[in-house]
PDB file of N, CA and C in Angstrom:
ATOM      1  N   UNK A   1      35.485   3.880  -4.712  1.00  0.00           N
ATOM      2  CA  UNK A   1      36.333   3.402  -3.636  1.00  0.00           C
ATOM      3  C   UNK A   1      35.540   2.478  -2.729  1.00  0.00           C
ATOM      4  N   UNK A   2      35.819   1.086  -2.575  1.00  0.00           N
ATOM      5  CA  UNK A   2      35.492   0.415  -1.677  1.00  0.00           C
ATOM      6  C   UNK A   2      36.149   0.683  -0.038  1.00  0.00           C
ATOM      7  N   UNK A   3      34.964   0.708   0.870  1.00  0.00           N
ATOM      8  CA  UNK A   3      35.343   1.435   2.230  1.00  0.00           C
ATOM      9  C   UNK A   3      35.256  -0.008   2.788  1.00  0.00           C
ATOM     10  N   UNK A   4      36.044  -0.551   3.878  1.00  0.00           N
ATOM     11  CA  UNK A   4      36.356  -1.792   4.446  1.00  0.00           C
ATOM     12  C   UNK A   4      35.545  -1.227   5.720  1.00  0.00           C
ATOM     13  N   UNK A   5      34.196  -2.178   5.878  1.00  0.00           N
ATOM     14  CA  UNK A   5      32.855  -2.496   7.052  1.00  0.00           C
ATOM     15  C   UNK A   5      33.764  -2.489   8.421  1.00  0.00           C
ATOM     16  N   UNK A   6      34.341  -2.901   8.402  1.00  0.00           N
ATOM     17  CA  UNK A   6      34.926  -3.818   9.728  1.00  0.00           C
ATOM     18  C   UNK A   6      35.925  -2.738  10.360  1.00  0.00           C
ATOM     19  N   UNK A   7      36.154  -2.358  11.368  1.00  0.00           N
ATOM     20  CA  UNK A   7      37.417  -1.394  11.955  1.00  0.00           C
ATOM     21  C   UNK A   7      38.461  -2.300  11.872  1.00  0.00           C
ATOM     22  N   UNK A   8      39.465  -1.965  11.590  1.00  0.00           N
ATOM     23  CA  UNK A   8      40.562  -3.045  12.264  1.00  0.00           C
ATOM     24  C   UNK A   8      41.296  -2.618  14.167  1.00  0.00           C
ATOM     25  N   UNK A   9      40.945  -3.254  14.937  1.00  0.00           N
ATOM     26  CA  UNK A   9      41.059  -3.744  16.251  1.00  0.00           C
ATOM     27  C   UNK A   9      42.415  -2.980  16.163  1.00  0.00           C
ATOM     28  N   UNK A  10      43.125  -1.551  16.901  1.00  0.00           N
ATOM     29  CA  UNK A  10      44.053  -1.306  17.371  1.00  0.00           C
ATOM     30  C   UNK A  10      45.146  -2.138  18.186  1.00  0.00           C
ATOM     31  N   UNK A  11      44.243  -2.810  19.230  1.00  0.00           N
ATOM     32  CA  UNK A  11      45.155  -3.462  20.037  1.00  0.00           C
ATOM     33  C   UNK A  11      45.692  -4.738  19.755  1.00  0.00           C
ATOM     34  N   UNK A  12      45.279  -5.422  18.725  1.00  0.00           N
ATOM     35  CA  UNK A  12      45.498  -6.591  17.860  1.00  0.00           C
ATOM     36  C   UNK A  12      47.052  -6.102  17.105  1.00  0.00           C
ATOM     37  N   UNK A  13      46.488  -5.032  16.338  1.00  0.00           N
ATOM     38  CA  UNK A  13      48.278  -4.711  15.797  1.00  0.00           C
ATOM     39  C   UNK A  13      49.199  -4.620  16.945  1.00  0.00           C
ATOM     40  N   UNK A  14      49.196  -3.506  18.378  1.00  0.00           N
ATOM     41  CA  UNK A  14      49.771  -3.452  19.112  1.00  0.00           C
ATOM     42  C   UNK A  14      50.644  -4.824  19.552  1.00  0.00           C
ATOM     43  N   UNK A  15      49.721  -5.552  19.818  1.00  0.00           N
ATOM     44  CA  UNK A  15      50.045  -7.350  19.782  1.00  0.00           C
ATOM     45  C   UNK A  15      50.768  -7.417  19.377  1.00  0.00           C
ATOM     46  N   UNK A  16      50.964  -7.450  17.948  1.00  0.00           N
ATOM     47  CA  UNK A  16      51.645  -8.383  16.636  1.00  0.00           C
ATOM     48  C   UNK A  16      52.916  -7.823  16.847  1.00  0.00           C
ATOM     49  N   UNK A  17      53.031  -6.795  17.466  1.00  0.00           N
ATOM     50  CA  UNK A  17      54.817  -6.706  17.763  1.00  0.00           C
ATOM     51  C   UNK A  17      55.187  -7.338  18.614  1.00  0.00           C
ATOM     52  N   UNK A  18      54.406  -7.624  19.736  1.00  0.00           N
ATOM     53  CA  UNK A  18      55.319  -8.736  20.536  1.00  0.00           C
ATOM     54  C   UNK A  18      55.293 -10.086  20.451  1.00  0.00           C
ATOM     55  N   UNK A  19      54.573 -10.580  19.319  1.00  0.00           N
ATOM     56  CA  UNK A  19      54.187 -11.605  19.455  1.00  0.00           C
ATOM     57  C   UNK A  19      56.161 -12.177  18.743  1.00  0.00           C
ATOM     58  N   UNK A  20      56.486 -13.639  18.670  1.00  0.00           N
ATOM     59  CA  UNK A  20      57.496 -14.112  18.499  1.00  0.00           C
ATOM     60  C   UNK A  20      57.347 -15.462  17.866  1.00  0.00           C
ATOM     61  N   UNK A  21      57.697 -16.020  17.293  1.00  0.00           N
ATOM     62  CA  UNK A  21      57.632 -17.272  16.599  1.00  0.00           C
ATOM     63  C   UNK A  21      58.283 -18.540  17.387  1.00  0.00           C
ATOM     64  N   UNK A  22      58.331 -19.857  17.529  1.00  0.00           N
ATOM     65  CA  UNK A  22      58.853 -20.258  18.220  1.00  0.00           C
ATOM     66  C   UNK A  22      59.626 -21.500  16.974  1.00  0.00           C
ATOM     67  N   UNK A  23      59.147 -21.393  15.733  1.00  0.00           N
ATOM     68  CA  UNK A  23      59.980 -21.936  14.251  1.00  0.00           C
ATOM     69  C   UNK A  23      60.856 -21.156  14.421  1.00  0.00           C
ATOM     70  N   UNK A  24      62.459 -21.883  14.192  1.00  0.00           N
ATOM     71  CA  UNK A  24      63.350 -21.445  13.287  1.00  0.00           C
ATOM     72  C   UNK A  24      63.671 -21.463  11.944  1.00  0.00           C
ATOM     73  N   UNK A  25      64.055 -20.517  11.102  1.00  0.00           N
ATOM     74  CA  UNK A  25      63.952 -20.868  10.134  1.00  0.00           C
ATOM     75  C   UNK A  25      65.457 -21.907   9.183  1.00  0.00           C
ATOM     76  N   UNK A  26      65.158 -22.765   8.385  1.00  0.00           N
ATOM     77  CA  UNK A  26      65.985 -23.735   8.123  1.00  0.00           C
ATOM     78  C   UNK A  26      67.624 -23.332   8.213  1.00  0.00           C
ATOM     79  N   UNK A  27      68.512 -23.931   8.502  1.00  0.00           N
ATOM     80  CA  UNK A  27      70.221 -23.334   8.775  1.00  0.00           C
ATOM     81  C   UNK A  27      70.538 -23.128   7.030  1.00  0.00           C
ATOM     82  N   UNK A  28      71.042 -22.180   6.791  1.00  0.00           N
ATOM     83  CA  UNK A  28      71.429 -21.757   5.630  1.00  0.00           C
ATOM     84  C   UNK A  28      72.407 -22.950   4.589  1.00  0.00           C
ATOM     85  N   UNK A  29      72.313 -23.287   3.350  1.00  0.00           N
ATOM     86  CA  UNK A  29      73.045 -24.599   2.893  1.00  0.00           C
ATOM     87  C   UNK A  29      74.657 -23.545   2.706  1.00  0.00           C
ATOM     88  N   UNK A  30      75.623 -24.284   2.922  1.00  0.00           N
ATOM     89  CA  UNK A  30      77.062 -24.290   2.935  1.00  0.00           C
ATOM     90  C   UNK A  30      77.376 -24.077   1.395  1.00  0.00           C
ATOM     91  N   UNK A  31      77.829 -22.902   0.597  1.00  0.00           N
ATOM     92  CA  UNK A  31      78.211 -23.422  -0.574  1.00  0.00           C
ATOM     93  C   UNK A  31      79.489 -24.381  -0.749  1.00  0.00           C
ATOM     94  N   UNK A  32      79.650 -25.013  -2.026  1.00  0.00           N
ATOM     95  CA  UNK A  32      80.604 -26.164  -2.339  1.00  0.00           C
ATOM     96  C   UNK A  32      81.729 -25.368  -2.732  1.00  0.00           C
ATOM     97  N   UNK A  33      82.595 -26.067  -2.805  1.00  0.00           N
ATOM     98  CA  UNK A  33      83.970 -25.462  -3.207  1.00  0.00           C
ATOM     99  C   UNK A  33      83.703 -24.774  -4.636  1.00  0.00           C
ATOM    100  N   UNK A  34      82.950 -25.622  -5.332  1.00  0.00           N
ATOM    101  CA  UNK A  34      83.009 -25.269  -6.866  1.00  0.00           C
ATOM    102  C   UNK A  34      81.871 -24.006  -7.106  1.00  0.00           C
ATOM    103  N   UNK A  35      81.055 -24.005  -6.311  1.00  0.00           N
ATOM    104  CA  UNK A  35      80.578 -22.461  -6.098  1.00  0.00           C
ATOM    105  C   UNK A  35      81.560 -21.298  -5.767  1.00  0.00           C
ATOM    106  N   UNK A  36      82.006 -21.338  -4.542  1.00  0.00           N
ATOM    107  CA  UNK A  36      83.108 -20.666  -4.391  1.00  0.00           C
ATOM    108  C   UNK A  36      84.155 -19.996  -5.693  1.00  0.00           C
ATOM    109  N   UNK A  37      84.604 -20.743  -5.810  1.00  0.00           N
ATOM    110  CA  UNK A  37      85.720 -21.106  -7.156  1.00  0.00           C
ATOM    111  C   UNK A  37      85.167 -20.146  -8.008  1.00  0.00           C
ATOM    112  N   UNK A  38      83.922 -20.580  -8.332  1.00  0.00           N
ATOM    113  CA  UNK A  38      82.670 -19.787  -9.452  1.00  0.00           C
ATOM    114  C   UNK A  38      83.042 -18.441  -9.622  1.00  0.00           C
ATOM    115  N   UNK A  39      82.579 -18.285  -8.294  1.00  0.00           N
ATOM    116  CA  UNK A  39      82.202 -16.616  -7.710  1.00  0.00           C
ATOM    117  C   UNK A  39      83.621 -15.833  -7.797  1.00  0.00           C
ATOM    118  N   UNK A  40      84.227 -16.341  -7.779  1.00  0.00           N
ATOM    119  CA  UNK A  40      85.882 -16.085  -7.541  1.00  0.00           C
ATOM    120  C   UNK A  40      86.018 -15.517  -8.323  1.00  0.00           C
ATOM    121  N   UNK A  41      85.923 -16.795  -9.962  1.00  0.00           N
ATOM    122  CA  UNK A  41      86.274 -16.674 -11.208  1.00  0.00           C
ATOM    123  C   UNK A  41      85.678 -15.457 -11.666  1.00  0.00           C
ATOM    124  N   UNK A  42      84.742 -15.272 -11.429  1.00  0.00           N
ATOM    125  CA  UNK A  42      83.653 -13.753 -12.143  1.00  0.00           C
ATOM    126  C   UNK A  42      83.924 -13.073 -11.624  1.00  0.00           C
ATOM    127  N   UNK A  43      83.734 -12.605 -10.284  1.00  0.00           N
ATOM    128  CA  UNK A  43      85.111 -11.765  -9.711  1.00  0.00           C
ATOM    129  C   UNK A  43      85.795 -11.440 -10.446  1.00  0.00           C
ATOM    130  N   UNK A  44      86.885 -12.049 -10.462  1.00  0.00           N
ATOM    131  CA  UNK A  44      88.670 -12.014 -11.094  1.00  0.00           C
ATOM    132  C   UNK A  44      87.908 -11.442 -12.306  1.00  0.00           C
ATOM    133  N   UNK A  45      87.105 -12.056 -13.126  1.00  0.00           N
ATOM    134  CA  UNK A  45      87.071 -11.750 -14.735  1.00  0.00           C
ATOM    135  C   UNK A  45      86.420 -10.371 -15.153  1.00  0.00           C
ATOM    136  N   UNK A  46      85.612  -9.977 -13.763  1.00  0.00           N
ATOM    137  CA  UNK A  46      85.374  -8.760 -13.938  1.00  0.00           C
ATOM    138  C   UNK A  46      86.331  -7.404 -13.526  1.00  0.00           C
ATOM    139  N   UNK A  47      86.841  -8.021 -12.820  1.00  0.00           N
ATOM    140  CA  UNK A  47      88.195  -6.944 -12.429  1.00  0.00           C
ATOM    141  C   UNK A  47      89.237  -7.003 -13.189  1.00  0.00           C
ATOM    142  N   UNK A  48      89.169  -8.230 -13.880  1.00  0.00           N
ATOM    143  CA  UNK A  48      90.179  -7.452 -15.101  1.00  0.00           C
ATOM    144  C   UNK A  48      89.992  -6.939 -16.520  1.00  0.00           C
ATOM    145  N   UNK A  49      88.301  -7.056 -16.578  1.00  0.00           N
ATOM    146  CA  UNK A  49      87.570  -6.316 -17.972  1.00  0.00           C
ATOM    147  C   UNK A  49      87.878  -4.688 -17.656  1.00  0.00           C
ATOM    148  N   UNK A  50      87.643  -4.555 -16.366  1.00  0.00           N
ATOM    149  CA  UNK A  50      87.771  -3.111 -15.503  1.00  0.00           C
ATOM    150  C   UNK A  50      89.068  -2.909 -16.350  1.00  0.00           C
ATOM    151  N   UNK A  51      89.755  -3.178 -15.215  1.00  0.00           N
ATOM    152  CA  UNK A  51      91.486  -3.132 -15.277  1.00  0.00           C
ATOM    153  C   UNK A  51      91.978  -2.872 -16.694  1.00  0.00           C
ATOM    154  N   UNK A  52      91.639  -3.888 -17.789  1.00  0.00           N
ATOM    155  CA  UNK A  52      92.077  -4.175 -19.212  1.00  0.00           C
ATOM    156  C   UNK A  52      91.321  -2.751 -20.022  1.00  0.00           C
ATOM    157  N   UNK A  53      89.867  -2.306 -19.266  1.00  0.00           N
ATOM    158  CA  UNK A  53      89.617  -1.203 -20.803  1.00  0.00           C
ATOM    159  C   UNK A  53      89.965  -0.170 -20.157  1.00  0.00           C
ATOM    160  N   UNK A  54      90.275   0.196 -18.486  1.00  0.00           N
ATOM    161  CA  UNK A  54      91.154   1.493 -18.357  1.00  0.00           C
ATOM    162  C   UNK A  54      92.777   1.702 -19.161  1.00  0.00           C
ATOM    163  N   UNK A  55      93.691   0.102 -19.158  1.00  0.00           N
ATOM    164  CA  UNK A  55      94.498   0.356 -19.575  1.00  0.00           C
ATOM    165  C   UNK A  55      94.425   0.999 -20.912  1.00  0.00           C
ATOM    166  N   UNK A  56      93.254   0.197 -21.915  1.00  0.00           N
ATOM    167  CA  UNK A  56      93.604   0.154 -23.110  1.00  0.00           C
ATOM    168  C   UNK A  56      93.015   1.503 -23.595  1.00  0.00           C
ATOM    169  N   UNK A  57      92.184   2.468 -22.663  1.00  0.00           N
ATOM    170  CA  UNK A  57      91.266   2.986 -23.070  1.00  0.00           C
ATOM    171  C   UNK A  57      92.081   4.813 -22.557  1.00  0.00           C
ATOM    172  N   UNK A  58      92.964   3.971 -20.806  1.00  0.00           N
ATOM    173  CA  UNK A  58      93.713   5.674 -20.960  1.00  0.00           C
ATOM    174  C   UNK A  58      94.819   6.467 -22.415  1.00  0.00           C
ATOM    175  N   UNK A  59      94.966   6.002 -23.351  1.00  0.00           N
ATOM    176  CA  UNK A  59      95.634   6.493 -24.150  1.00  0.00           C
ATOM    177  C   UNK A  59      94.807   7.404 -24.935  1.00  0.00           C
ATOM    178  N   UNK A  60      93.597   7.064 -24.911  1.00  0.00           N
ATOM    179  CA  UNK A  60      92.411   7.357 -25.783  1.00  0.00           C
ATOM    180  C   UNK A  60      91.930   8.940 -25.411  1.00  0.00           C
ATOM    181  N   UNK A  61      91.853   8.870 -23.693  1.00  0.00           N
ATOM    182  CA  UNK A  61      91.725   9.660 -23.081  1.00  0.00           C
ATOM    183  C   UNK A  61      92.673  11.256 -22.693  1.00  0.00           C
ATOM    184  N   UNK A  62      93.868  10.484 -22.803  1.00  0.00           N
ATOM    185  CA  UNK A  62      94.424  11.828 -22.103  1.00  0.00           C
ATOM    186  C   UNK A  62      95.128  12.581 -23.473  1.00  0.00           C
ATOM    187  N   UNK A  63      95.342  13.996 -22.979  1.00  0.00           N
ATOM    188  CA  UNK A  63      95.704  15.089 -24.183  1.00  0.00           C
ATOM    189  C   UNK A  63      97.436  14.899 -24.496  1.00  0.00           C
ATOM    190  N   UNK A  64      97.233  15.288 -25.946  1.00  0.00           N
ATOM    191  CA  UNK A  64      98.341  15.475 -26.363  1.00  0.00           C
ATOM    192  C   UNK A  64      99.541  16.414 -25.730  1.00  0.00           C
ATOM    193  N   UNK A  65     100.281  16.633 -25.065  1.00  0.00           N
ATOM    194  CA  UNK A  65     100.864  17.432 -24.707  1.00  0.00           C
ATOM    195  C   UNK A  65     101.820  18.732 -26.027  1.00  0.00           C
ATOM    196  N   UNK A  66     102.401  17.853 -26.755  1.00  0.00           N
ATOM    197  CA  UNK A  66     102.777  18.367 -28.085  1.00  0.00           C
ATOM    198  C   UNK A  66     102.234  17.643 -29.394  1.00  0.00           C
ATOM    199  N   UNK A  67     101.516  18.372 -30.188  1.00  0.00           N
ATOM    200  CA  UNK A  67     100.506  18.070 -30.837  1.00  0.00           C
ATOM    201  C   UNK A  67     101.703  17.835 -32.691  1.00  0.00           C
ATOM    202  N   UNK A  68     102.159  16.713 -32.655  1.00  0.00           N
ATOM    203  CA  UNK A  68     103.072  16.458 -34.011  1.00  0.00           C
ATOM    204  C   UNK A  68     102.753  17.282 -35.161  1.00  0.00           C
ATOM    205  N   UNK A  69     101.505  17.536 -35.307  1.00  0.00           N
ATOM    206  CA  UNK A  69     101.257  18.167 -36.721  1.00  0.00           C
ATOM    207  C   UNK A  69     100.107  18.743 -36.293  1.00  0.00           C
ATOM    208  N   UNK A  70     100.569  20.210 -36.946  1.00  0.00           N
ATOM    209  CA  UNK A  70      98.777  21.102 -36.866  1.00  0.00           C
ATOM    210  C   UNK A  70      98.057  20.952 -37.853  1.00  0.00           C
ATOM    211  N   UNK A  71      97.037  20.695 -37.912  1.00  0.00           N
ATOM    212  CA  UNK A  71      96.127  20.721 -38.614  1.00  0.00           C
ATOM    213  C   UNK A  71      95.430  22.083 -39.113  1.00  0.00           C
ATOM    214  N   UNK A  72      95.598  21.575 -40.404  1.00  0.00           N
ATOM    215  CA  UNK A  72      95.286  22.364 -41.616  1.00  0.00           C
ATOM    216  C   UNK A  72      94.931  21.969 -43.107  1.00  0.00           C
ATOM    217  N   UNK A  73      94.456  22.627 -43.981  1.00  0.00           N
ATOM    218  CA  UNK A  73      93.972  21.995 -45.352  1.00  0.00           C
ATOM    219  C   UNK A  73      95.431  22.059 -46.020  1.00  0.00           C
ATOM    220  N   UNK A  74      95.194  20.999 -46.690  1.00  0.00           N
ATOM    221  CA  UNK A  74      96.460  20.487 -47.671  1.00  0.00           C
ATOM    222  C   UNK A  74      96.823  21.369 -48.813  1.00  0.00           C
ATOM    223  N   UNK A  75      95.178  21.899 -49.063  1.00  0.00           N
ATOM    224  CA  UNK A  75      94.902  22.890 -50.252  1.00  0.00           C
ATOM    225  C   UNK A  75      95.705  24.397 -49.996  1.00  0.00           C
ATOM    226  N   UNK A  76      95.883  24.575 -48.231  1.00  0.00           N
ATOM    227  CA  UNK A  76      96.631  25.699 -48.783  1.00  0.00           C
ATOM    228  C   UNK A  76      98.671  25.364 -48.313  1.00  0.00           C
ATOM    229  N   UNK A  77      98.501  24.553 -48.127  1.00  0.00           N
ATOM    230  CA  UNK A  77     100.150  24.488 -48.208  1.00  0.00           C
ATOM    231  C   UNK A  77     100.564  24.683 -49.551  1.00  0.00           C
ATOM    232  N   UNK A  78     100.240  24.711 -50.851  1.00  0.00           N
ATOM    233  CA  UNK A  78     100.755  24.742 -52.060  1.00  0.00           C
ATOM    234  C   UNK A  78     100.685  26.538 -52.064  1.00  0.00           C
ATOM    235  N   UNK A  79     100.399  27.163 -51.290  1.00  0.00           N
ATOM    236  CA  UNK A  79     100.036  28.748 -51.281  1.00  0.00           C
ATOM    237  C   UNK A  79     101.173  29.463 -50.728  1.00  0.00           C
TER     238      UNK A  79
END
């Protein structure tokens, strides 16, 4: 383990909280319509991948209420 020689100065950090910048930083760029639009589109296209595999996917999911045919071997219906 390398041990750092030097203390670091308490009241120096104390400082650095009040200290304040007097740069602003640059005004944020405006997106374009066709960004917008973009973001929209993927949006929309993801809410209806959502939308489209709950529809297609609740049938998959929920129980039979009356079950058409019980299952059984074929082998013994001839019995």
């Amino acid at each position: 383990m390398f041990r750092r020689r030097d203390p670091v100065p308490f009241a120096f950090i104390a400082e650095a909280d009040q200290f304040r910048s007097n740069v602003a930083p640059p005004p944020r760029e405006r997106p374009s319509a066709g960004q917008i639009t973009g973001r929209w589109l993927i949006g929309l296209t993801v809410i209806a991948g959502i939308a489209g595999s709950l529809i297609l996917g609740m049938p998959a999911l929920s129980q039979d209420q009356s079950p058409a045919q019980t299952q059984g071997s074929q082998a013994s219906d001839g019995r």
